[in-house]
N, C-alpha and C. Protein backbone atom coordinates (compact mmCIF):
# COMPACT_ATOMS: atom_id res chain seq x y z
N UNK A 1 -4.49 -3.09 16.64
CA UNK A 1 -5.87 -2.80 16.77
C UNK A 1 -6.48 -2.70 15.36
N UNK A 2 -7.51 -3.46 15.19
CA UNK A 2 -8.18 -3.40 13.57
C UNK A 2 -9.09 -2.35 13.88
N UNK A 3 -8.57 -1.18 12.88
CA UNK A 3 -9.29 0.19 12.30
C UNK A 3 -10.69 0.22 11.69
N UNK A 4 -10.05 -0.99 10.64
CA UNK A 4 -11.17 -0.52 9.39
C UNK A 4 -11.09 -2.04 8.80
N UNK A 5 -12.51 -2.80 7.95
CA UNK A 5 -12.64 -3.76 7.80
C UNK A 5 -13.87 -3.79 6.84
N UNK A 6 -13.64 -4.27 5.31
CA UNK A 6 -14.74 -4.64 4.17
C UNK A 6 -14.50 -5.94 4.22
N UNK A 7 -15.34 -6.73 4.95
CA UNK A 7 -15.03 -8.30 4.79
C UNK A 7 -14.83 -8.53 3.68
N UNK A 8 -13.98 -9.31 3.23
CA UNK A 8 -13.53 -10.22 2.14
C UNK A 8 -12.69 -9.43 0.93
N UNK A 9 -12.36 -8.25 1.70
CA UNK A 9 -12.01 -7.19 0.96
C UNK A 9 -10.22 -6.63 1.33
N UNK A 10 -10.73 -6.07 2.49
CA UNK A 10 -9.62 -5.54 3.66
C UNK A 10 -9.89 -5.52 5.11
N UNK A 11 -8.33 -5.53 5.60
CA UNK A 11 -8.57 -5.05 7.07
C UNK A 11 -7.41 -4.12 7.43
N UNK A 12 -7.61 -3.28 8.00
CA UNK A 12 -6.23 -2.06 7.99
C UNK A 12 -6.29 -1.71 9.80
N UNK A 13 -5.32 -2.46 10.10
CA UNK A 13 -4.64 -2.60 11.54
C UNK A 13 -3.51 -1.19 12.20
N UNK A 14 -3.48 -1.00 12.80
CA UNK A 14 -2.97 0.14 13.58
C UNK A 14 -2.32 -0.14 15.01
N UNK A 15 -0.91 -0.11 14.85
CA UNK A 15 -0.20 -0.92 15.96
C UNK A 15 0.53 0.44 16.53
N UNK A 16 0.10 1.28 17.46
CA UNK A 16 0.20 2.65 18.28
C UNK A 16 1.94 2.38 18.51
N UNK A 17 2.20 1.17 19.78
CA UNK A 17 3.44 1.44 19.58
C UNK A 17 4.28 1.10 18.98
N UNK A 18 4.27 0.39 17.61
CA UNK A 18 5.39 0.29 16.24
C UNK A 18 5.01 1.73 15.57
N UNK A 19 4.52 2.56 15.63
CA UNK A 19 4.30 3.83 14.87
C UNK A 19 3.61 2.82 13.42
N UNK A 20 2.86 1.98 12.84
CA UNK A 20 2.91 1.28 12.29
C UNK A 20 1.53 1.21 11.83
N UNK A 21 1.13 1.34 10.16
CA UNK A 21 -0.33 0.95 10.14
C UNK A 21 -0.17 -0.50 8.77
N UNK A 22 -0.89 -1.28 9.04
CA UNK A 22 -1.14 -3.12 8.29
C UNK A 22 -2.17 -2.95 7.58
N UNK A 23 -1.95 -2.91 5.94
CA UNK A 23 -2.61 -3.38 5.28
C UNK A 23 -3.15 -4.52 4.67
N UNK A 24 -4.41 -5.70 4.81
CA UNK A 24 -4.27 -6.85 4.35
C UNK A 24 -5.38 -6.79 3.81
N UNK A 25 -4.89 -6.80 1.89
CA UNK A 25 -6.05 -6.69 1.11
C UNK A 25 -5.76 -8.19 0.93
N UNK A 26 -7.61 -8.17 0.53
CA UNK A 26 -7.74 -9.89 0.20
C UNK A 26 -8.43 -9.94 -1.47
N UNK A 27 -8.64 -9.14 -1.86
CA UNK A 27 -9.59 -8.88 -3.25
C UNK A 27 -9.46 -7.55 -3.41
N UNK A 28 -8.88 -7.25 -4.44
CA UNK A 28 -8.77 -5.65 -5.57
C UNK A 28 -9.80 -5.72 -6.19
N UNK A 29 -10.48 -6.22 -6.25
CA UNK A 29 -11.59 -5.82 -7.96
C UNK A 29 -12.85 -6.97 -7.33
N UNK A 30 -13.34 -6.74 -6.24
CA UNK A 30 -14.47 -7.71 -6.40
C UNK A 30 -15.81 -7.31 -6.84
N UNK A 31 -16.41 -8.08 -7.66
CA UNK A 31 -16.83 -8.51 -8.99
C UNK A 31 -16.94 -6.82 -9.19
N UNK A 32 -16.17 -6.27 -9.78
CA UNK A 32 -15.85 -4.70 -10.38
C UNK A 32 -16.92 -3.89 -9.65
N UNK A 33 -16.71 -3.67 -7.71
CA UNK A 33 -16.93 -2.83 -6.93
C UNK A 33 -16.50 -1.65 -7.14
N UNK A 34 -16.17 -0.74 -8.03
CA UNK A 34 -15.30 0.18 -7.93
C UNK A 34 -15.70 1.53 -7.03
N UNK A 35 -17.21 1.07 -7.12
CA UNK A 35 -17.48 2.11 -5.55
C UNK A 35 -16.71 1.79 -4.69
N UNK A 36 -16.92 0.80 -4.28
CA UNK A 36 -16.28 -0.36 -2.44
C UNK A 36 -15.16 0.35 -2.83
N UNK A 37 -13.78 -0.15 -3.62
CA UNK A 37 -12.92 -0.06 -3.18
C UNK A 37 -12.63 1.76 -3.62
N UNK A 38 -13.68 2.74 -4.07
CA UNK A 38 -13.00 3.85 -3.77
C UNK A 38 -13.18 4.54 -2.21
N UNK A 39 -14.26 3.80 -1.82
CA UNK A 39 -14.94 4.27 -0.50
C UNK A 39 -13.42 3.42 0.47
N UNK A 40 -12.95 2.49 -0.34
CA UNK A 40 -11.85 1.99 0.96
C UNK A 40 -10.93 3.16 1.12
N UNK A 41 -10.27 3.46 -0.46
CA UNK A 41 -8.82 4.19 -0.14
C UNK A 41 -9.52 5.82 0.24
N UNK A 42 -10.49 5.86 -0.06
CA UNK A 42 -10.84 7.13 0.99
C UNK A 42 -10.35 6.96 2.60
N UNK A 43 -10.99 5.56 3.29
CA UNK A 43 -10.64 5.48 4.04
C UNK A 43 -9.08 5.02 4.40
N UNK A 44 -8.38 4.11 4.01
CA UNK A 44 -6.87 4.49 3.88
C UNK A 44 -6.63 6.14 4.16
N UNK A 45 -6.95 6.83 3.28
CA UNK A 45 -6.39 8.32 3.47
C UNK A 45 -6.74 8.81 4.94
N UNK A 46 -8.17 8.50 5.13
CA UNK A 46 -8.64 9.16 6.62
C UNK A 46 -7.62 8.34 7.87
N UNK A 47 -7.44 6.77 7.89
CA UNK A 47 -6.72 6.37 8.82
C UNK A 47 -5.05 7.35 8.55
N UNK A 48 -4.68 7.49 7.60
CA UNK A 48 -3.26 8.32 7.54
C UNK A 48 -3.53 9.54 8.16
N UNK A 49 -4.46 10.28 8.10
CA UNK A 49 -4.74 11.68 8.96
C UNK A 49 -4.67 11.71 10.35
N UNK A 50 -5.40 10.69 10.89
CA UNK A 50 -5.72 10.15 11.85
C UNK A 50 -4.71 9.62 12.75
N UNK A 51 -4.09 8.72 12.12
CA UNK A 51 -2.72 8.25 12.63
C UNK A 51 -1.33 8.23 12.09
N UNK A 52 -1.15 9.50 12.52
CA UNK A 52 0.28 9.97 11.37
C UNK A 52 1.19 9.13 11.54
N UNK A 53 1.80 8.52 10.68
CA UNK A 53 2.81 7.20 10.88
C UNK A 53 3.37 7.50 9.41
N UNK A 54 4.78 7.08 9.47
CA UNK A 54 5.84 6.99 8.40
C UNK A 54 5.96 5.95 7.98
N UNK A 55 5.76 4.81 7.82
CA UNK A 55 5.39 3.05 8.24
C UNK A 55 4.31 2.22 7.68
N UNK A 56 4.68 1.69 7.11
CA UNK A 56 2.93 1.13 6.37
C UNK A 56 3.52 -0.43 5.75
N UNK A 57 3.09 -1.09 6.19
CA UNK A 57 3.39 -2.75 5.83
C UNK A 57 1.40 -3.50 4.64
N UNK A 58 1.83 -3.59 3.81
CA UNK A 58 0.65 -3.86 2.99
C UNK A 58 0.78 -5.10 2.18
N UNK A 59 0.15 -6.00 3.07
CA UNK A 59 0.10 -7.37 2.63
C UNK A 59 -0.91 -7.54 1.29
N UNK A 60 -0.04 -8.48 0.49
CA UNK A 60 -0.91 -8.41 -0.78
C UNK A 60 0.04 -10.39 -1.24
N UNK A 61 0.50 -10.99 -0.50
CA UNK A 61 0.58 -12.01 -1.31
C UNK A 61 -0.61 -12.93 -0.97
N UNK A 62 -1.58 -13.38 -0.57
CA UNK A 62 -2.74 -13.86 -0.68
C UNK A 62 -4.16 -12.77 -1.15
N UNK A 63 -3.53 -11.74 -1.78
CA UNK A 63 -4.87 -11.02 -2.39
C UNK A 63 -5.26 -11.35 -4.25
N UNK A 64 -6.78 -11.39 -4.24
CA UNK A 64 -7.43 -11.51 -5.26
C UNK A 64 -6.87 -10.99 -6.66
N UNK A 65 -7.18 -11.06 -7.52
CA UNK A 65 -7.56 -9.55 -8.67
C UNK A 65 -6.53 -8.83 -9.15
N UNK A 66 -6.85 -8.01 -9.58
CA UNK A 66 -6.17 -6.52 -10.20
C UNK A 66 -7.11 -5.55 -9.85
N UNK A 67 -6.83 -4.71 -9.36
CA UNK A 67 -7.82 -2.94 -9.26
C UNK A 67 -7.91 -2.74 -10.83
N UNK A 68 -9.25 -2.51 -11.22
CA UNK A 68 -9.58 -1.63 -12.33
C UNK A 68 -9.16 -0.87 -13.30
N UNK A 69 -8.71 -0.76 -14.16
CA UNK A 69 -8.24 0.56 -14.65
C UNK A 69 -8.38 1.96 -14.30
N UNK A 70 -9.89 2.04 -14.06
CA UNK A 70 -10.27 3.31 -13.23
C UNK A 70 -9.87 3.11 -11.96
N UNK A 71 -9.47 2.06 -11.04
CA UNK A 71 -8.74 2.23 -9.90
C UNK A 71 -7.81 2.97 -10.04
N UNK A 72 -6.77 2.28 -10.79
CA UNK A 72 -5.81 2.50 -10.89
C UNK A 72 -5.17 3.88 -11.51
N UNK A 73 -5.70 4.28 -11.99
CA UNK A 73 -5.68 5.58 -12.41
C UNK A 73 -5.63 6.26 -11.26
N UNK A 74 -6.96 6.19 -10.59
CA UNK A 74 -7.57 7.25 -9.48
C UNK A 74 -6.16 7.19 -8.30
N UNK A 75 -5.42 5.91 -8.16
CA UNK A 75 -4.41 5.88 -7.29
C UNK A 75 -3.00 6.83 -7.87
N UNK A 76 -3.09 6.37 -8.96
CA UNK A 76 -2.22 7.14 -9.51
C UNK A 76 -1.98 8.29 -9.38
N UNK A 77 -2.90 9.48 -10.19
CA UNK A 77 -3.60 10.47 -9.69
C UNK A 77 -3.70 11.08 -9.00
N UNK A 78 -4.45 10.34 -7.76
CA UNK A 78 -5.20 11.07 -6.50
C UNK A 78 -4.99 10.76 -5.52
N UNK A 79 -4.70 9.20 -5.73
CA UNK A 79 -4.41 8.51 -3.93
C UNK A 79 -3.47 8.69 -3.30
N UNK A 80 -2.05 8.68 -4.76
CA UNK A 80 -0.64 8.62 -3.93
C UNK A 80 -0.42 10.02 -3.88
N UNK A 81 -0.99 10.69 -4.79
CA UNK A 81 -0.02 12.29 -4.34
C UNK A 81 -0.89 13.05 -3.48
N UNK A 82 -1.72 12.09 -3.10
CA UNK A 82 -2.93 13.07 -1.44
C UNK A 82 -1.82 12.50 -0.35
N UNK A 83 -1.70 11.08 -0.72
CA UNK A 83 -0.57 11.00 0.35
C UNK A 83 0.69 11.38 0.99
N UNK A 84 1.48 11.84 -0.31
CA UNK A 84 2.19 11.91 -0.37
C UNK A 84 2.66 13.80 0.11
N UNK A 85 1.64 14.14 -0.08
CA UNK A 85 1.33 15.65 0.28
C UNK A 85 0.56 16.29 1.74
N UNK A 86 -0.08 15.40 2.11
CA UNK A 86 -0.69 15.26 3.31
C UNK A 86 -0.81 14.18 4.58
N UNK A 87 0.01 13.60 4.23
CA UNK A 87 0.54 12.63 5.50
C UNK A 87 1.71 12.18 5.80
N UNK A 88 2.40 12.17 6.51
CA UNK A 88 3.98 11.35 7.22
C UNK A 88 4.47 10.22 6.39
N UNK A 89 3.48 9.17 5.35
CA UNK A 89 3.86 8.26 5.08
C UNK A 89 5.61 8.15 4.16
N UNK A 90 6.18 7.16 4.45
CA UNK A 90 7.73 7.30 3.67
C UNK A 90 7.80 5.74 3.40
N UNK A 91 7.56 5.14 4.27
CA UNK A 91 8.15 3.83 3.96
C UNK A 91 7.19 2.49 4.21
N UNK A 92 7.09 1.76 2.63
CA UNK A 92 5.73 1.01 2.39
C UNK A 92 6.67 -0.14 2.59
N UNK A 93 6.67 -1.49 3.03
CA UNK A 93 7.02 -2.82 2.95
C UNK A 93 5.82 -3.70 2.16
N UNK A 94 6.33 -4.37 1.20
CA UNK A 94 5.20 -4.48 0.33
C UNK A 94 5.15 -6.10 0.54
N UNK A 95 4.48 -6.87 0.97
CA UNK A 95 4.51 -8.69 1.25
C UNK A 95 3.78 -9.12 0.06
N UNK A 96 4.75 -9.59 -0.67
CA UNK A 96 3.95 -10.34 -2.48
C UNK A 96 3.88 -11.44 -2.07
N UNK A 97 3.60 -12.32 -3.03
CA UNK A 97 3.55 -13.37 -3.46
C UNK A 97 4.68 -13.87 -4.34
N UNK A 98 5.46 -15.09 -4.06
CA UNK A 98 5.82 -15.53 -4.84
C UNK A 98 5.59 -15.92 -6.32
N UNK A 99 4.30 -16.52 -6.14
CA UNK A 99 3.82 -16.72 -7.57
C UNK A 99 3.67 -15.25 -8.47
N UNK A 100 4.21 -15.30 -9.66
CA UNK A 100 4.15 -14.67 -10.64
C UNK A 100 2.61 -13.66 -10.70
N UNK A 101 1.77 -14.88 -11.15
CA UNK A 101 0.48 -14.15 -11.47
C UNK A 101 -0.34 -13.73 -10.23
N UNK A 102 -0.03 -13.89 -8.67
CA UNK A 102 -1.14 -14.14 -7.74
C UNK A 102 -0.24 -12.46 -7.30
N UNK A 103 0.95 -11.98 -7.63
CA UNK A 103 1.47 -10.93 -7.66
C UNK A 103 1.38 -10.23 -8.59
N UNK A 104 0.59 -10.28 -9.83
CA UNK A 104 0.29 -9.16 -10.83
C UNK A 104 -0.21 -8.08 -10.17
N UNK A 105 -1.26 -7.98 -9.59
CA UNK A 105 -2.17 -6.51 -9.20
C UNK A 105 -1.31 -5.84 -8.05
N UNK A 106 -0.44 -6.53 -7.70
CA UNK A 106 0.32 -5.35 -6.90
C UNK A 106 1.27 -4.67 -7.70
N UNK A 107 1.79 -5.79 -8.84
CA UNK A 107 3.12 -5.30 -9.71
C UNK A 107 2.47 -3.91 -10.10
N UNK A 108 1.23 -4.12 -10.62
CA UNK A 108 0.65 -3.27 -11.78
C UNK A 108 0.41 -1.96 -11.03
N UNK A 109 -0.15 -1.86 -9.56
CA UNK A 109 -0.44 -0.41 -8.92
C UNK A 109 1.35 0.24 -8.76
N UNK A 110 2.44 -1.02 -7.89
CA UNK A 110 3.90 -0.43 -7.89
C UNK A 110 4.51 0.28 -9.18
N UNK A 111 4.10 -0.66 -10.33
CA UNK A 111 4.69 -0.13 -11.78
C UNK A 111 4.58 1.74 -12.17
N UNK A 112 2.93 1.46 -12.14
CA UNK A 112 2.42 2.81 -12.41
C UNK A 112 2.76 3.75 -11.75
N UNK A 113 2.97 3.51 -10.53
CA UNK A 113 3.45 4.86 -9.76
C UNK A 113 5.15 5.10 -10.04
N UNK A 114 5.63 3.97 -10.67
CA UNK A 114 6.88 3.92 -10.56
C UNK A 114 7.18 5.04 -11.64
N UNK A 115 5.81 5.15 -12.83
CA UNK A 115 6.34 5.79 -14.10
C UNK A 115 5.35 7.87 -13.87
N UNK A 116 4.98 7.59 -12.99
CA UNK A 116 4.32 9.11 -12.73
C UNK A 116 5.59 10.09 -12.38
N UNK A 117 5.41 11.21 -13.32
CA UNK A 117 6.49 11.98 -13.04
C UNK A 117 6.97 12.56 -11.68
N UNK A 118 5.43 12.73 -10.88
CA UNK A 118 5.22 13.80 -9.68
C UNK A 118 5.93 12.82 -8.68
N UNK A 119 5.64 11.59 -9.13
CA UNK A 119 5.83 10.77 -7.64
C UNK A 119 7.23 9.87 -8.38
N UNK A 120 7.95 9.88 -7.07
CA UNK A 120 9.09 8.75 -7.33
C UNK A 120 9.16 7.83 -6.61
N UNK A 121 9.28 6.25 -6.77
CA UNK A 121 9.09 5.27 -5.35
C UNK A 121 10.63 4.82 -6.34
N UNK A 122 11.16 4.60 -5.20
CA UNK A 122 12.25 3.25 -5.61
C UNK A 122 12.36 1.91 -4.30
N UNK A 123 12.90 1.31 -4.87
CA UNK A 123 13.34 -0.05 -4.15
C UNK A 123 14.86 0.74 -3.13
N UNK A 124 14.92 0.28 -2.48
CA UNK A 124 15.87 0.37 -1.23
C UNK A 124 17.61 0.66 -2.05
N UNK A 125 17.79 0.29 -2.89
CA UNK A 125 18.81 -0.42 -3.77
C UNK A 125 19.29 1.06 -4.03
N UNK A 126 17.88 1.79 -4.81
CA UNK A 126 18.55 2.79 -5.80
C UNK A 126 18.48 4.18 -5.04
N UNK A 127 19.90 4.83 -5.63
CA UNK A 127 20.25 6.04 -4.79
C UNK A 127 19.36 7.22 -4.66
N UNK A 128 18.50 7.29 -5.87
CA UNK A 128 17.85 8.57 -6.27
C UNK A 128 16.93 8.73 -4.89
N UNK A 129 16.56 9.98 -4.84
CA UNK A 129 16.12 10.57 -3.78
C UNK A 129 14.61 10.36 -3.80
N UNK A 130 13.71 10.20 -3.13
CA UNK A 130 12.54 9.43 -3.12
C UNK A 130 11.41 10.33 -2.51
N UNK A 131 10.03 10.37 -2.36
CA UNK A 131 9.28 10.47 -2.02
C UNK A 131 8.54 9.16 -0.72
N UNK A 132 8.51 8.74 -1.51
CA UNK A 132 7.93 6.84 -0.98
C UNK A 132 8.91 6.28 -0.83
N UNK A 133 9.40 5.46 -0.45
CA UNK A 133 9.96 3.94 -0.42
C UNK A 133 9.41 2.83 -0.43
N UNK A 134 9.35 2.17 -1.63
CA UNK A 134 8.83 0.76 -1.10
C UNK A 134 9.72 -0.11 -1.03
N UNK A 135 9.60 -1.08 -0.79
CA UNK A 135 10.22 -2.15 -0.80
C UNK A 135 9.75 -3.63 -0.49
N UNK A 136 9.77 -4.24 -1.41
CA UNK A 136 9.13 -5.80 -1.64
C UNK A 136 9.75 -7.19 -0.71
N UNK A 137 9.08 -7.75 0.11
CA UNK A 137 9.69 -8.81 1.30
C UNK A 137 8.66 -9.63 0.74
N UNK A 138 9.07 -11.08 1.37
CA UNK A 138 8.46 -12.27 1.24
C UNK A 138 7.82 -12.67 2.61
N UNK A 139 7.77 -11.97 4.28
CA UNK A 139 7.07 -12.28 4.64
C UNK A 139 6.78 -11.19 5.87
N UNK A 140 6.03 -11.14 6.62
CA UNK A 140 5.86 -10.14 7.77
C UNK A 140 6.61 -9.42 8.98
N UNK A 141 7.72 -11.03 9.06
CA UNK A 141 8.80 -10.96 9.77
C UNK A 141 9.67 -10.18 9.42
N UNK A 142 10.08 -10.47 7.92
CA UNK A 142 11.00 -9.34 7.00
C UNK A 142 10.35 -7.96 6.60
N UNK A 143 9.59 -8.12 6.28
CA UNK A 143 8.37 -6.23 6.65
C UNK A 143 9.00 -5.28 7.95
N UNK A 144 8.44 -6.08 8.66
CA UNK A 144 9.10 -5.72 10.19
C UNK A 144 10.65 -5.54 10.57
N UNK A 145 11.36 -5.93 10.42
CA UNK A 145 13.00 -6.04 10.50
C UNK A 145 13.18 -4.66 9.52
N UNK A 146 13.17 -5.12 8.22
CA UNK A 146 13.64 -4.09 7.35
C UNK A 146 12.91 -2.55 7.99
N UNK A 147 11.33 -2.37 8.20
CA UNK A 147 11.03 -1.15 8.82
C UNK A 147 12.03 -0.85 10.55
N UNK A 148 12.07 -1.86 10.76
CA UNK A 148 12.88 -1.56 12.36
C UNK A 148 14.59 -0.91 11.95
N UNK A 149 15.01 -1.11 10.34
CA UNK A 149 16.30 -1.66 10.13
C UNK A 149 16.47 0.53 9.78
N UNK A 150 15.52 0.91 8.90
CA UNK A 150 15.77 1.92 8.28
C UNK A 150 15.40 3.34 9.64
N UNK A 151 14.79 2.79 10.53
CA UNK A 151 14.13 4.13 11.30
C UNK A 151 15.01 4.03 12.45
């Protein structure tokens, strides 16, 4: 069921019985909205209240851009440890892109959180004890499996 929708932006889907909420950003930074996209991850946060789910699949290999610096910060910051403190979320499946550069703006939001002290994400691989999980697939099918694989 589609939740929430900034044409040309996002659409954030909500699948009741996978316990499951779909992120499909199409543009991080359009032409430097940084209202739009703070008014989105506001809403991100409200759909997590809303629909408590451990589960989050966030398509990003056909998305635009890089988020801002001041995005990115503010996620850093504010977005992941609201989440991380106030909602169920545990386990992100992250759908890149093959290409190098059409996968920068996701590298760059995964990186940063990777180096925040408060928050720890690792890849599936490493033992340390986690907050988040992400983990990076090449397509929706594998999103899905791997979330069916760990719960």
């Amino acid at each position: 069921m589609l939740l929430y929708e900034m044409k040309n932006i996002i659409k954030i889907f909500y699948e009741m019985e996978n316990e499951l909420i779909i992120h499909e950003w199409l543009e991080y930074n359009p032409e430097d909205q940084d209202n739009t996209i703070l008014l989105i991850l506001q809403n991100i946060y409200n759909v997590f209240l809303i629909h408590p789910v451990e589960k989050l699949i966030v398509k990003t290999n056909q998305t635009k851009g890089v988020f801002s610096p001041n995005i990115q910060k503010y996620i850093k910051e504010v977005q992941f440890p609201r989440l991380i403190t106030d909602t169920k979320l545990r386990y992100i499946a992250t759908i890149k892109s093959n290409d190098k550069t059409q996968s920068l703006g996701t590298t760059l939001w995964q990186s940063q959180l990777q180096e925040e002290a408060n928050i720890i994400i690792r890849d599936v691989e490493n033992e340390e004890e986690s907050n988040i999980i992400i983990h990076d697939v090449e397509s929706e099918e594998e999103a899905r499996d791997w979330l069916k694989s760990i719960t």
